[in-house]
N, C-alpha and C. Protein backbone atom coordinates (compact mmCIF):
# COMPACT_ATOMS: atom_id res chain seq x y z
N UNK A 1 74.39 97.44 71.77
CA UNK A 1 73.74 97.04 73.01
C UNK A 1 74.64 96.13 73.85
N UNK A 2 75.65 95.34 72.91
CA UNK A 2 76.35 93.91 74.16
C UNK A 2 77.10 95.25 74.30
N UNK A 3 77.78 96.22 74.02
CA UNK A 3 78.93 97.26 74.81
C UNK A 3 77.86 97.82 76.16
N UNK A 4 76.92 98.11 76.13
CA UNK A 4 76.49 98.35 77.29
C UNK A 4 76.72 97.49 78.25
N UNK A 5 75.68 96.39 77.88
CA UNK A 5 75.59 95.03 78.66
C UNK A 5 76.65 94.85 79.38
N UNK A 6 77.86 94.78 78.62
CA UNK A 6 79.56 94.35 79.61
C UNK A 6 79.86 95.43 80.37
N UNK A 7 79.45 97.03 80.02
CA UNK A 7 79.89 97.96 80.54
C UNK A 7 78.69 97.91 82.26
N UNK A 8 77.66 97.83 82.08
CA UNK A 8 76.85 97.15 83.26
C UNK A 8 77.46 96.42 84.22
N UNK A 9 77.56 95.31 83.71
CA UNK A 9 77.94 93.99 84.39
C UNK A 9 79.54 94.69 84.98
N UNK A 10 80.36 95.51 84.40
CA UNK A 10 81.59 95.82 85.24
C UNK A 10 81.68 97.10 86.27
N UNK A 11 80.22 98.11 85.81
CA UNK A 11 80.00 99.07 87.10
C UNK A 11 80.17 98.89 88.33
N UNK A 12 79.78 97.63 88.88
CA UNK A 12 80.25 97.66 90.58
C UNK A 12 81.40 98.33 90.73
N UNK A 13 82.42 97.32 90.17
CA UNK A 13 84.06 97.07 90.64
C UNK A 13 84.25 98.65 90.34
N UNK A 14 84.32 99.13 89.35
CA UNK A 14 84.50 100.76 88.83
C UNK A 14 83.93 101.35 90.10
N UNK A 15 82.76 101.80 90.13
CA UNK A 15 82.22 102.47 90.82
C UNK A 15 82.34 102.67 92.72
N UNK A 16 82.91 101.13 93.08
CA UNK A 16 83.56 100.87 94.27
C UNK A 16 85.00 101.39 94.35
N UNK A 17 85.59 101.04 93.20
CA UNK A 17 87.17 101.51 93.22
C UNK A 17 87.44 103.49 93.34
N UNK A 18 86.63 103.61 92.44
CA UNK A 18 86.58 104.99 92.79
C UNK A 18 86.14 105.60 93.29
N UNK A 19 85.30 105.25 94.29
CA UNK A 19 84.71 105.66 95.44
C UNK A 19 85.35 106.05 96.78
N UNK A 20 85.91 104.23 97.19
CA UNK A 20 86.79 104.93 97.88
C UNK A 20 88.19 104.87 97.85
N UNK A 21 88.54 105.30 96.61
CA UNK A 21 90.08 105.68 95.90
C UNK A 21 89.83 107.32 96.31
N UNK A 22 88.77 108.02 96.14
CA UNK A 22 88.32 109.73 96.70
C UNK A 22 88.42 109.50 98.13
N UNK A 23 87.88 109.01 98.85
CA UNK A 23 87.85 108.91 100.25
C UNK A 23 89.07 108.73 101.02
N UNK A 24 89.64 107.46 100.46
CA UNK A 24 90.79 107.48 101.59
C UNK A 24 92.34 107.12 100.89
N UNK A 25 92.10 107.65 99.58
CA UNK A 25 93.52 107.38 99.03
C UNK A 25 94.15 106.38 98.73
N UNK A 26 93.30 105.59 98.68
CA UNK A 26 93.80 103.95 98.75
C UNK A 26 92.79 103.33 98.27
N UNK A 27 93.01 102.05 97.74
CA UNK A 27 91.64 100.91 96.90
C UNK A 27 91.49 99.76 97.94
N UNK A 28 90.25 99.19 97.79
CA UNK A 28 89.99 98.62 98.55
C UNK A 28 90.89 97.25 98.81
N UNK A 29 90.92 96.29 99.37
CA UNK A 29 90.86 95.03 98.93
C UNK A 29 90.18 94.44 98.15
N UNK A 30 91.08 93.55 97.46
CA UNK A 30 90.42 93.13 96.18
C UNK A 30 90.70 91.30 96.58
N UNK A 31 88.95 90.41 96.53
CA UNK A 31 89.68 88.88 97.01
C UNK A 31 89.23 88.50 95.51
N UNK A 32 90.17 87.69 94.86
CA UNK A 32 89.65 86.87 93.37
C UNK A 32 89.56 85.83 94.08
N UNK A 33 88.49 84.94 93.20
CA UNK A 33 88.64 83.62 93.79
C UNK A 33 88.30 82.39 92.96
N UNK A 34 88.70 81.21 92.96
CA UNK A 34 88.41 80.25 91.69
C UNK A 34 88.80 79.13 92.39
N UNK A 35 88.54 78.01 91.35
CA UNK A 35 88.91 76.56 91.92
C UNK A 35 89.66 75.97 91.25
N UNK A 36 90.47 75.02 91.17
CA UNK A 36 91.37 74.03 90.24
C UNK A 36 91.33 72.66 90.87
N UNK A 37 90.83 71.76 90.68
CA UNK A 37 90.55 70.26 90.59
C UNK A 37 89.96 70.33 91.83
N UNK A 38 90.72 70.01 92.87
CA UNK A 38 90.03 69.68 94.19
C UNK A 38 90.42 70.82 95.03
N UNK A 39 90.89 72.19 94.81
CA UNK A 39 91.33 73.14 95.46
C UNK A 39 90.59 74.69 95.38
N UNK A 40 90.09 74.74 96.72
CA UNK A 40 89.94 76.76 95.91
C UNK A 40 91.12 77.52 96.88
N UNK A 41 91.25 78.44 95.91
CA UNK A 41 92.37 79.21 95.59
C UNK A 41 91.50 80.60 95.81
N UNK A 42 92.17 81.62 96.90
CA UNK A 42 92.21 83.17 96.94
C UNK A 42 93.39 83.85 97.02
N UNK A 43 92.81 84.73 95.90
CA UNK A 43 94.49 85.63 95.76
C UNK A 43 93.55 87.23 96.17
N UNK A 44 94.36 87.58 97.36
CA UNK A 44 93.59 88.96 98.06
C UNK A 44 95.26 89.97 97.65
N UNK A 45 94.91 90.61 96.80
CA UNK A 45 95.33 92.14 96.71
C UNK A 45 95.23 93.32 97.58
N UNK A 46 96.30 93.40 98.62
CA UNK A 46 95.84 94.32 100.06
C UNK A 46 97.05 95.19 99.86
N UNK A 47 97.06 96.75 100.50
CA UNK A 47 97.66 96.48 101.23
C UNK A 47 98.90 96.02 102.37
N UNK A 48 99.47 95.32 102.37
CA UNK A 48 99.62 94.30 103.67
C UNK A 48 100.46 95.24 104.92
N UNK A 49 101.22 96.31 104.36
CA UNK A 49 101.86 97.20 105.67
C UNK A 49 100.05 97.48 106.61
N UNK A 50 99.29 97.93 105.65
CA UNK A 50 98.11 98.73 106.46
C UNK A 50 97.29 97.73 107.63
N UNK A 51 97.40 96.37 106.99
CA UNK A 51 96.69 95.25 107.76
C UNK A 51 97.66 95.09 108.86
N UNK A 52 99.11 95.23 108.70
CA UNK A 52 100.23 94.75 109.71
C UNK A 52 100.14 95.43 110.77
N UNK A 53 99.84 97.30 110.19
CA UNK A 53 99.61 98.17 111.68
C UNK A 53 98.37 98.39 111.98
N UNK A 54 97.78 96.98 111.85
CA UNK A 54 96.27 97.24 112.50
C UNK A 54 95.68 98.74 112.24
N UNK A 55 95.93 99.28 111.04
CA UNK A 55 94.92 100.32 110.81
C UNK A 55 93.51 99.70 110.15
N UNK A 56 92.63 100.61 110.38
CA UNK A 56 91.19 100.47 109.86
C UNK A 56 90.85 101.88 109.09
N UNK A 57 91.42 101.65 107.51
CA UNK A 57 91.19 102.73 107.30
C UNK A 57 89.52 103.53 107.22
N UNK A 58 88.52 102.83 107.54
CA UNK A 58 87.28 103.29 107.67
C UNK A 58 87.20 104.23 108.97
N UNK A 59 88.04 104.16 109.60
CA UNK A 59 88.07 104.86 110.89
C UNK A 59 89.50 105.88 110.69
N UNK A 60 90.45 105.71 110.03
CA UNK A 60 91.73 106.36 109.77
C UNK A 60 92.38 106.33 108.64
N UNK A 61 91.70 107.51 107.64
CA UNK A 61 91.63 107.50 105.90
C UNK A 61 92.82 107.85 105.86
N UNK A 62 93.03 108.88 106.77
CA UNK A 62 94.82 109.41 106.57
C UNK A 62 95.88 108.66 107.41
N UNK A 63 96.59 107.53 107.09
CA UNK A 63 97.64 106.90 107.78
C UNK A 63 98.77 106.83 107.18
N UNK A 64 99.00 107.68 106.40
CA UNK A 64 100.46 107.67 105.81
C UNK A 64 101.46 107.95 106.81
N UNK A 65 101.60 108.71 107.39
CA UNK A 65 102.07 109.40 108.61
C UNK A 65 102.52 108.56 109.86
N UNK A 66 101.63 107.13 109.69
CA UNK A 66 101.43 106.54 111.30
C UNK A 66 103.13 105.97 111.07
N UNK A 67 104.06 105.71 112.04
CA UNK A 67 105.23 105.40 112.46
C UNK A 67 105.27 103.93 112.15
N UNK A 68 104.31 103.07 112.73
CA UNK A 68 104.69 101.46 112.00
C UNK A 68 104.66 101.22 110.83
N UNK A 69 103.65 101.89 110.28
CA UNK A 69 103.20 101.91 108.71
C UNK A 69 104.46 102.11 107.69
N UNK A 70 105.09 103.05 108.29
CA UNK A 70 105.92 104.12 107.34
C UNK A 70 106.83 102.89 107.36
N UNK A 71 107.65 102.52 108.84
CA UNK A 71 108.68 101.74 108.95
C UNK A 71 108.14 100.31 107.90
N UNK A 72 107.50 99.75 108.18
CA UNK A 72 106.97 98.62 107.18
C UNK A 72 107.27 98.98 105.29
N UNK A 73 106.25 100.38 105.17
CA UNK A 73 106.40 100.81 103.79
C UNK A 73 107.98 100.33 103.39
N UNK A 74 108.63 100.72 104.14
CA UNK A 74 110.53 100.93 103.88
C UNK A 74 111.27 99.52 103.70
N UNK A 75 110.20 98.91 104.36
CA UNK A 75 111.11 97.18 103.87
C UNK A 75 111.15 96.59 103.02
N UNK A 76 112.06 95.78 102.48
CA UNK A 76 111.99 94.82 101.24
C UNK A 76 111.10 93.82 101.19
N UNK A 77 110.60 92.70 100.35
CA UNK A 77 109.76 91.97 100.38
C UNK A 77 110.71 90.92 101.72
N UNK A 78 112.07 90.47 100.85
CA UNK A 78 112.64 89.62 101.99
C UNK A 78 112.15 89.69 103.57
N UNK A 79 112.16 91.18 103.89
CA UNK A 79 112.07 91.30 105.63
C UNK A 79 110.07 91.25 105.63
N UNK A 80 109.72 91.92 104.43
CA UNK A 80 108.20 91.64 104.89
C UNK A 80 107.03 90.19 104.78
N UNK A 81 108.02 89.56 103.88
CA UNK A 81 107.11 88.66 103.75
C UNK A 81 106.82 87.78 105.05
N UNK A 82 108.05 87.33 106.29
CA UNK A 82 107.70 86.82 107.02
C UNK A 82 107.16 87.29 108.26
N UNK A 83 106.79 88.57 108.28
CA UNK A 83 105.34 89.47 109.01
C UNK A 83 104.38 88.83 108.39
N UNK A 84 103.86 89.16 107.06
CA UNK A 84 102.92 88.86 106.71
C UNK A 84 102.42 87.43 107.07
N UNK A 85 103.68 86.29 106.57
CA UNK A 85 102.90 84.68 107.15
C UNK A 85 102.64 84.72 108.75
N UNK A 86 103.22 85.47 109.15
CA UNK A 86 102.97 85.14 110.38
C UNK A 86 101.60 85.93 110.47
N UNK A 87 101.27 87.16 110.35
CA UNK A 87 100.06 87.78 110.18
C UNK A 87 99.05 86.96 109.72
N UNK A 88 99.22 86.19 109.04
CA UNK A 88 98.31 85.01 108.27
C UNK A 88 97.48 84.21 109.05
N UNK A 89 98.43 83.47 110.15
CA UNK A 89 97.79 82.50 110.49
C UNK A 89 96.79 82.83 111.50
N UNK A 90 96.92 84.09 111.86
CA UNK A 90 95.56 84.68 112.69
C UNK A 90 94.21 85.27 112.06
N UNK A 91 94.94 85.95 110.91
CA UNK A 91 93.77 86.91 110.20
C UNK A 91 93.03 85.76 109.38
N UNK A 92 93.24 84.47 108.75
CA UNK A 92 93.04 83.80 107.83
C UNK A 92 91.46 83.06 108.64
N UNK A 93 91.73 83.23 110.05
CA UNK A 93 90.43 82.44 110.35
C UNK A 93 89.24 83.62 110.66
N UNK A 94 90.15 84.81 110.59
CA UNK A 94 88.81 85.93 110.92
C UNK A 94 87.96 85.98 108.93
N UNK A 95 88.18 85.49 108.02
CA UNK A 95 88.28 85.54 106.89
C UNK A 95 87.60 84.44 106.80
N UNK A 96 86.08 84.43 106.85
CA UNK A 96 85.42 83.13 106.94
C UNK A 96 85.13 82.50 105.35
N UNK A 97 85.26 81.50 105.52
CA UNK A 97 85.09 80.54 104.31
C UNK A 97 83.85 79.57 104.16
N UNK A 98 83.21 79.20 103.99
CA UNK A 98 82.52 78.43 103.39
C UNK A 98 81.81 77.52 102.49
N UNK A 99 82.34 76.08 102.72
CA UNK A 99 82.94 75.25 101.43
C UNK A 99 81.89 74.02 102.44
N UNK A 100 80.57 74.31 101.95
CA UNK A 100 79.33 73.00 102.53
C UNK A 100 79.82 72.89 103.91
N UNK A 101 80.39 73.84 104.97
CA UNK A 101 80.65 74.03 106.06
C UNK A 101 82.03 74.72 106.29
N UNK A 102 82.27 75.24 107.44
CA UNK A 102 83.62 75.94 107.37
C UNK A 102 84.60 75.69 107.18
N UNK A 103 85.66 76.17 106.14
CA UNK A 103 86.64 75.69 105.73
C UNK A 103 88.42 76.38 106.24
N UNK A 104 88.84 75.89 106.31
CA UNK A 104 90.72 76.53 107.21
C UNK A 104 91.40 76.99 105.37
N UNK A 105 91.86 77.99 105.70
CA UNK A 105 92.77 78.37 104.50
C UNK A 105 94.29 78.37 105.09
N UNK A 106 94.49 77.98 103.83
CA UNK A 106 96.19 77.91 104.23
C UNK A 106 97.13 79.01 103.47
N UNK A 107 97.87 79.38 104.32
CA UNK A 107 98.92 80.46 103.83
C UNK A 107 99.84 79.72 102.43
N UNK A 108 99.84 80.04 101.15
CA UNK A 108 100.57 79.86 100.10
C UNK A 108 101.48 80.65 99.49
N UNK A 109 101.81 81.84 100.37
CA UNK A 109 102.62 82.87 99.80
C UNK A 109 102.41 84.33 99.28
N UNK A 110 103.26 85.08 99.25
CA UNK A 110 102.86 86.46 99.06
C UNK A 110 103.76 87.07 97.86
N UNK A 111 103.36 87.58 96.96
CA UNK A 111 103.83 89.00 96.28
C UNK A 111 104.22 89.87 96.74
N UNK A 112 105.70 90.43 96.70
CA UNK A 112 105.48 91.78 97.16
C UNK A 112 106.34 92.99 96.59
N UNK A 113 105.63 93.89 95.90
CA UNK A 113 106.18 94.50 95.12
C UNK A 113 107.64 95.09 95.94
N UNK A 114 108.43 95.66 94.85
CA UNK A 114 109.55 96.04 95.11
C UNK A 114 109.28 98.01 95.63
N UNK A 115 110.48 98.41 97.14
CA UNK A 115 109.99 99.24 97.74
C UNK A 115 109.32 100.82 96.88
N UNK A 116 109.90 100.89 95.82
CA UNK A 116 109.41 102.16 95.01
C UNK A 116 109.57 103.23 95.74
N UNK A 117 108.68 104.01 95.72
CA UNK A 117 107.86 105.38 96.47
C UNK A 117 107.61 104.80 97.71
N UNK A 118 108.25 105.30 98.55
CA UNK A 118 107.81 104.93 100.08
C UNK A 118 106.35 105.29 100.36
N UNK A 119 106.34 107.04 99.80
CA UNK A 119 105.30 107.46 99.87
C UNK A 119 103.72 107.33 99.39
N UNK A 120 104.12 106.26 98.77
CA UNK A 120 102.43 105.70 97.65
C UNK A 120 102.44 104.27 98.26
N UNK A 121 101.18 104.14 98.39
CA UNK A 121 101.18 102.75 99.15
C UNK A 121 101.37 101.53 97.91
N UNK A 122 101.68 100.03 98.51
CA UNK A 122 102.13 99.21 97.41
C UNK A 122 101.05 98.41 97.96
N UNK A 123 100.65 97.44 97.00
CA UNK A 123 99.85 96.45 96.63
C UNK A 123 100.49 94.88 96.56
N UNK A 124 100.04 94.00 98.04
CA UNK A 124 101.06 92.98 97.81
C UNK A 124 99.60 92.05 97.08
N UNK A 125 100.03 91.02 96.82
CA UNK A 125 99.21 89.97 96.36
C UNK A 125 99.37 88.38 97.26
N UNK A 126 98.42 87.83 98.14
CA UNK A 126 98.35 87.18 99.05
C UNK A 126 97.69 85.87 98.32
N UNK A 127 98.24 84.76 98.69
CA UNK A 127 97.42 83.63 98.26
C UNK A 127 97.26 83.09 98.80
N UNK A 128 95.85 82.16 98.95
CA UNK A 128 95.38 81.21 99.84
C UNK A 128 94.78 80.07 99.37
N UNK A 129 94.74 79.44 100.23
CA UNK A 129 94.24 77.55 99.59
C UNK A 129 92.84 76.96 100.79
N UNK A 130 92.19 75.81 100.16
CA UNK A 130 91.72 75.24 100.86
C UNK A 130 91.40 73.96 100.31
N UNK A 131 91.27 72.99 100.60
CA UNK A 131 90.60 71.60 99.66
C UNK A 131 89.45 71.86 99.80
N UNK A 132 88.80 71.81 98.13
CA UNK A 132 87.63 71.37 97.93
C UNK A 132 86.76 70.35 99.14
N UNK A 133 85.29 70.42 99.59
CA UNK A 133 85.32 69.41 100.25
C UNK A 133 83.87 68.41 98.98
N UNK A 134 84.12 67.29 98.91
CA UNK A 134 82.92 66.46 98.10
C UNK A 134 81.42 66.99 98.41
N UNK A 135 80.91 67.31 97.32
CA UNK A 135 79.80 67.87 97.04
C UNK A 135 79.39 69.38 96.81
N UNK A 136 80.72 70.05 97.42
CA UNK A 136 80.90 71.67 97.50
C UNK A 136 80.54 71.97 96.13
N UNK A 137 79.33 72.81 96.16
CA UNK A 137 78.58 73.69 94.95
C UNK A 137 78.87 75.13 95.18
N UNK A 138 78.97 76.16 96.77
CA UNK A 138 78.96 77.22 96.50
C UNK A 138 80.15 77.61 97.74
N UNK A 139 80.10 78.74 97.52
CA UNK A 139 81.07 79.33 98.41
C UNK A 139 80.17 80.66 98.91
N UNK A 140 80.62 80.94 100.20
CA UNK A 140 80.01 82.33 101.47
C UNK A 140 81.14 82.44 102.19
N UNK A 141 81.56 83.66 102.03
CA UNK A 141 82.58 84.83 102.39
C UNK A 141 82.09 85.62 103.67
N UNK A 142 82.93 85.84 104.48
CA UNK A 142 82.49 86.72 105.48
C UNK A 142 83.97 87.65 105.64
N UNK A 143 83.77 89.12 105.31
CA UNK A 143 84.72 89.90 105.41
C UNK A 143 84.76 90.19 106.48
N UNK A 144 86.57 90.17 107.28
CA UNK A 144 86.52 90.88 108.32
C UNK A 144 86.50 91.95 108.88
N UNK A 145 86.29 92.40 110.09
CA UNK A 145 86.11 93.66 110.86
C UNK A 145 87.48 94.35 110.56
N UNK A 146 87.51 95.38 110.66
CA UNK A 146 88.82 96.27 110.74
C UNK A 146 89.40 96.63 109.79
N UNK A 147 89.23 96.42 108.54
CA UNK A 147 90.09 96.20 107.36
C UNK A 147 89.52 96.71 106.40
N UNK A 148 88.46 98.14 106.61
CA UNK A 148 87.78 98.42 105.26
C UNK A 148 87.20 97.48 104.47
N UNK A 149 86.75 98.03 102.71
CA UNK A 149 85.82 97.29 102.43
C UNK A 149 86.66 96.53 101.79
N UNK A 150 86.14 95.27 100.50
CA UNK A 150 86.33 94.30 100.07
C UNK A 150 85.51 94.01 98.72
N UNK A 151 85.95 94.50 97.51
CA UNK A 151 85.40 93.89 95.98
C UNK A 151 85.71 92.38 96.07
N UNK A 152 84.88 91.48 96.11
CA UNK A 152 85.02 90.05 95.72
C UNK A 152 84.84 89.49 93.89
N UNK A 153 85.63 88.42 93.59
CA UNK A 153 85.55 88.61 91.96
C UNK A 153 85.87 87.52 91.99
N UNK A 154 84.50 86.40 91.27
CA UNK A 154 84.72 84.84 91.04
C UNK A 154 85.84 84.97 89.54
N UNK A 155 86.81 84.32 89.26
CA UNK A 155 87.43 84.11 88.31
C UNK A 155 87.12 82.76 87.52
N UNK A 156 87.56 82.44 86.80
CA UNK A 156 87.70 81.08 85.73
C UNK A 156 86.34 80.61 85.08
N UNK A 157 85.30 81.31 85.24
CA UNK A 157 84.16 80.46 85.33
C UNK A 157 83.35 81.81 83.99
N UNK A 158 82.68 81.41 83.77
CA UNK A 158 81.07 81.99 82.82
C UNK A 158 80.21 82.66 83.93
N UNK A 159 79.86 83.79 83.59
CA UNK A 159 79.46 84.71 84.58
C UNK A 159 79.37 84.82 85.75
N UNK A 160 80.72 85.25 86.09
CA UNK A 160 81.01 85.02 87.40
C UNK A 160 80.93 86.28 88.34
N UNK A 161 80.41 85.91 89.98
CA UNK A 161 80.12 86.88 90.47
C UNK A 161 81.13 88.00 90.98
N UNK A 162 80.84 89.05 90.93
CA UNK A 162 81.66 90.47 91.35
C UNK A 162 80.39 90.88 92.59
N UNK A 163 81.21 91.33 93.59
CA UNK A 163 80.17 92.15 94.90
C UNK A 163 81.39 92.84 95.47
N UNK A 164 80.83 93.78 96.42
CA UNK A 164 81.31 94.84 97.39
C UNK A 164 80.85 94.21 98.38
N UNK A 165 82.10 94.15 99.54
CA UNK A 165 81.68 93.91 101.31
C UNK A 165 82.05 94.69 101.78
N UNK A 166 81.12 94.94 103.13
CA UNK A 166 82.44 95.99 104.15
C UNK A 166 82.50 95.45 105.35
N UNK A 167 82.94 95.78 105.80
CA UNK A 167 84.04 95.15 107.52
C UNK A 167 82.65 94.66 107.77
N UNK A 168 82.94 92.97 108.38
CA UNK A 168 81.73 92.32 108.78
C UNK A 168 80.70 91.93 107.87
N UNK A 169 80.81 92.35 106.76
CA UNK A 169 79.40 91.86 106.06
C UNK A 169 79.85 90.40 105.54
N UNK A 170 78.78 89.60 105.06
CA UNK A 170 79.00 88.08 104.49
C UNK A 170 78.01 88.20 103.05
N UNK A 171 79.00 87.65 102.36
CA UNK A 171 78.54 87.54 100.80
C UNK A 171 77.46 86.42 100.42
N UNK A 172 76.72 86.46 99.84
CA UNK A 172 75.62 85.34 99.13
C UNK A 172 75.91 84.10 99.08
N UNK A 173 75.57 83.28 99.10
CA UNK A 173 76.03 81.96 98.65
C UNK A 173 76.62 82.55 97.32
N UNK A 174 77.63 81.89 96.49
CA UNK A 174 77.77 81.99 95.24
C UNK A 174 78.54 80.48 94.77
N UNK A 175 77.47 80.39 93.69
CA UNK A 175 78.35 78.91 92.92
C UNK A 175 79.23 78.78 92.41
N UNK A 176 80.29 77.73 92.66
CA UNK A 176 80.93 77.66 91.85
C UNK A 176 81.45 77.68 90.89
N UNK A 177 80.40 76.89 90.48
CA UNK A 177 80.08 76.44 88.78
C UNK A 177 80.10 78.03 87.90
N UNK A 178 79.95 78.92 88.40
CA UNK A 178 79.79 80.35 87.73
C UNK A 178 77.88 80.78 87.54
N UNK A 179 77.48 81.93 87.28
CA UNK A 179 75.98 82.21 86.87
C UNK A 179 75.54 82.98 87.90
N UNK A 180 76.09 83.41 88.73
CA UNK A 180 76.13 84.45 89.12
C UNK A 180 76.27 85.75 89.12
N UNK A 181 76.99 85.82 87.83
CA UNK A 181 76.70 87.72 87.27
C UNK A 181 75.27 88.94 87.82
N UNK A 182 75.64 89.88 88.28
CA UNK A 182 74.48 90.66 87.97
C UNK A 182 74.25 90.81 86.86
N UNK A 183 72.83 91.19 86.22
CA UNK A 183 72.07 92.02 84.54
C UNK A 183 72.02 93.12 84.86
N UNK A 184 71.83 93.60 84.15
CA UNK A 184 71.90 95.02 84.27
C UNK A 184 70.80 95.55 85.15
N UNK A 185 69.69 94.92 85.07
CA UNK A 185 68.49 95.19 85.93
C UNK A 185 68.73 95.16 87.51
N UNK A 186 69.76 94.23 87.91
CA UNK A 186 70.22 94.12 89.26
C UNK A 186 71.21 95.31 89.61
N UNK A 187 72.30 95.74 88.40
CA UNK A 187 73.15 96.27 88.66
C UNK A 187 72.17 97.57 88.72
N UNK A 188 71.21 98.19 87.90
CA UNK A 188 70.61 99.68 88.42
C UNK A 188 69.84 99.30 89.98
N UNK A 189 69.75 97.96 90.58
CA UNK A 189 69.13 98.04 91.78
C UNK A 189 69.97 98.11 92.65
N UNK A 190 71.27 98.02 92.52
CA UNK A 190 72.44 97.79 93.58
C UNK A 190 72.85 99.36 93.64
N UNK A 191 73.00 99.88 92.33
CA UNK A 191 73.47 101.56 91.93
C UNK A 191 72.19 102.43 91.73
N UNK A 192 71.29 103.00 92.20
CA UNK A 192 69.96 103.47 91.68
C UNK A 192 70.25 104.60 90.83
N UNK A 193 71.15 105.47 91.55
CA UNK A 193 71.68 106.45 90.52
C UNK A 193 72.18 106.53 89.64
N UNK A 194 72.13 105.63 89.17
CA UNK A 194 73.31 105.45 88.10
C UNK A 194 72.42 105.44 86.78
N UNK A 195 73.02 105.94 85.84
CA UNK A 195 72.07 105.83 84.43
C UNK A 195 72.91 106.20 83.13
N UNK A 196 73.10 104.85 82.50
CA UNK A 196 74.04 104.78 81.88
C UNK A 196 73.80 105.59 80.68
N UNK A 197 74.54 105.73 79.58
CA UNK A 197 75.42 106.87 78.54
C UNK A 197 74.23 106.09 77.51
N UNK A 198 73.73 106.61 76.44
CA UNK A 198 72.69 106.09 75.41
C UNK A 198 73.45 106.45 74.23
C-alpha cells in the first residue's frame, strides 16, 4: 500500500511531463523551490534559448526551425549566459513572488549545458534568491504569461508541495514549513481519470 501511496503523491509531475512532452516536444518548466536560513532560493529548469526568442510554445509547439532560436541553440554557455542575466532582470518581476507581501528576486546565475545536438533542445538551470522577510510562513507564485506551463516542487521540507501552472495562473498559498503534499484522495480529484494499477 505505501508503494502506491508514493506512486500517487508523484502522478502530477509524471502525468504533466508527459503530457506535454506529446504535445510540443519539449517539458515544461520546472521551478524547485526551498529556503536556507534567511533566504528562498528558486532554481527554474527552462529552456532559456525558447524564453530568449520570446516564443510561447502554447501558441508555437513547433519552433525548432525559428532563426533566433536556432542561432541561440548554437552558442556556448560563455556567449549565452550574459543574454540570459540580462533577460533576467525583466522576466524576474513578471515571476511574482510572495513572501507576506511582494518580494524582488535576484539573478544568482545560470547552468548551461554544453552545446550537444543543436537539434534537441537543452535544459539550462536558472537560480534565484530573495531574503526571507520576518514572519514569512508561506509562499504564492504567479506564473508568467507567454512561457507555457510550469510544474512547481517545494524541496527540503516533509511533504512538500508539487502543482502544475499555466501562463498566468497563481499557485496556493503554500508553507514553508512543508505539509502540503496532495493524498491520494486529492490527487484522483486533480486527475479524475486516472485509476491506479491494484
Amino acid at each position: 500500500m505505501n508503494g502506491i501511496f508514493r506512486f500517487l503523491l508523484i502522478l502530477p509531475v509524471f502525468l504533466v511531463l508527459s503530457t506535454w512532452s506529446a504535445k510540443a516536444q519539449t517539458t515544461p518548466t520546472i521551478v524547485e523551490f526551498w529556503t536556507k536560513e534567511d533566504t528562498l532560493f528558486l532554481e527554474v529548469t527552462l529552456n532559456a534559448e525558447m524564453f530568449l526568442s520570446g516564443i510561447d510554445p502554447e501558441t508555437r509547439p513547433d519552433f525548432a526551425d525559428d532563426a533566433r532560436y536556432r542561432e541561440l541553440r548554437r552558442r556556448v554557455s560563455s556567449e549565452l549566459e550574459p543574454e540570459v542575466r540580462s533577460f533576467v532582470k525583466d522576466w524576474s518581476g513578471t515571476l511574482r513572488v510572495e513572501l507576506a507581501g511582494p518580494t524582488r528576486l535576484s539573478y544568482e546565475g545560470v547552468r548551461i549545458p554544453i552545446v550537444g545536438d543543436p537539434n534537441t533542445s537543452r535544459l539550462s538551470k536558472l537560480l534565484l534568491a530573495a531574503p526571507l522577510p520576518e514572519g514569512a510562513s508561506s509562499l504564492r507564485l504567479t506564473w508568467p504569461e507567454g512561457h507555457g506551463p510550469a510544474v512547481v516542487k517545494q524541496q527540503r521540507v516533509d511533504a512538500p508541495y508539487t502543482g502544475y501552472l499555466v501562463a498566468g495562473e497563481v499557485s496556493p498559498l503554500i508553507p514553508l514549513q512543508g505539509g502540503a503534499a496532495l493524498d491520494p484522495q486529492q490527487v484522483l480529484q486533480v486527475f479524475p481519470d486516472f485509476r491506479p494499477f491494484c
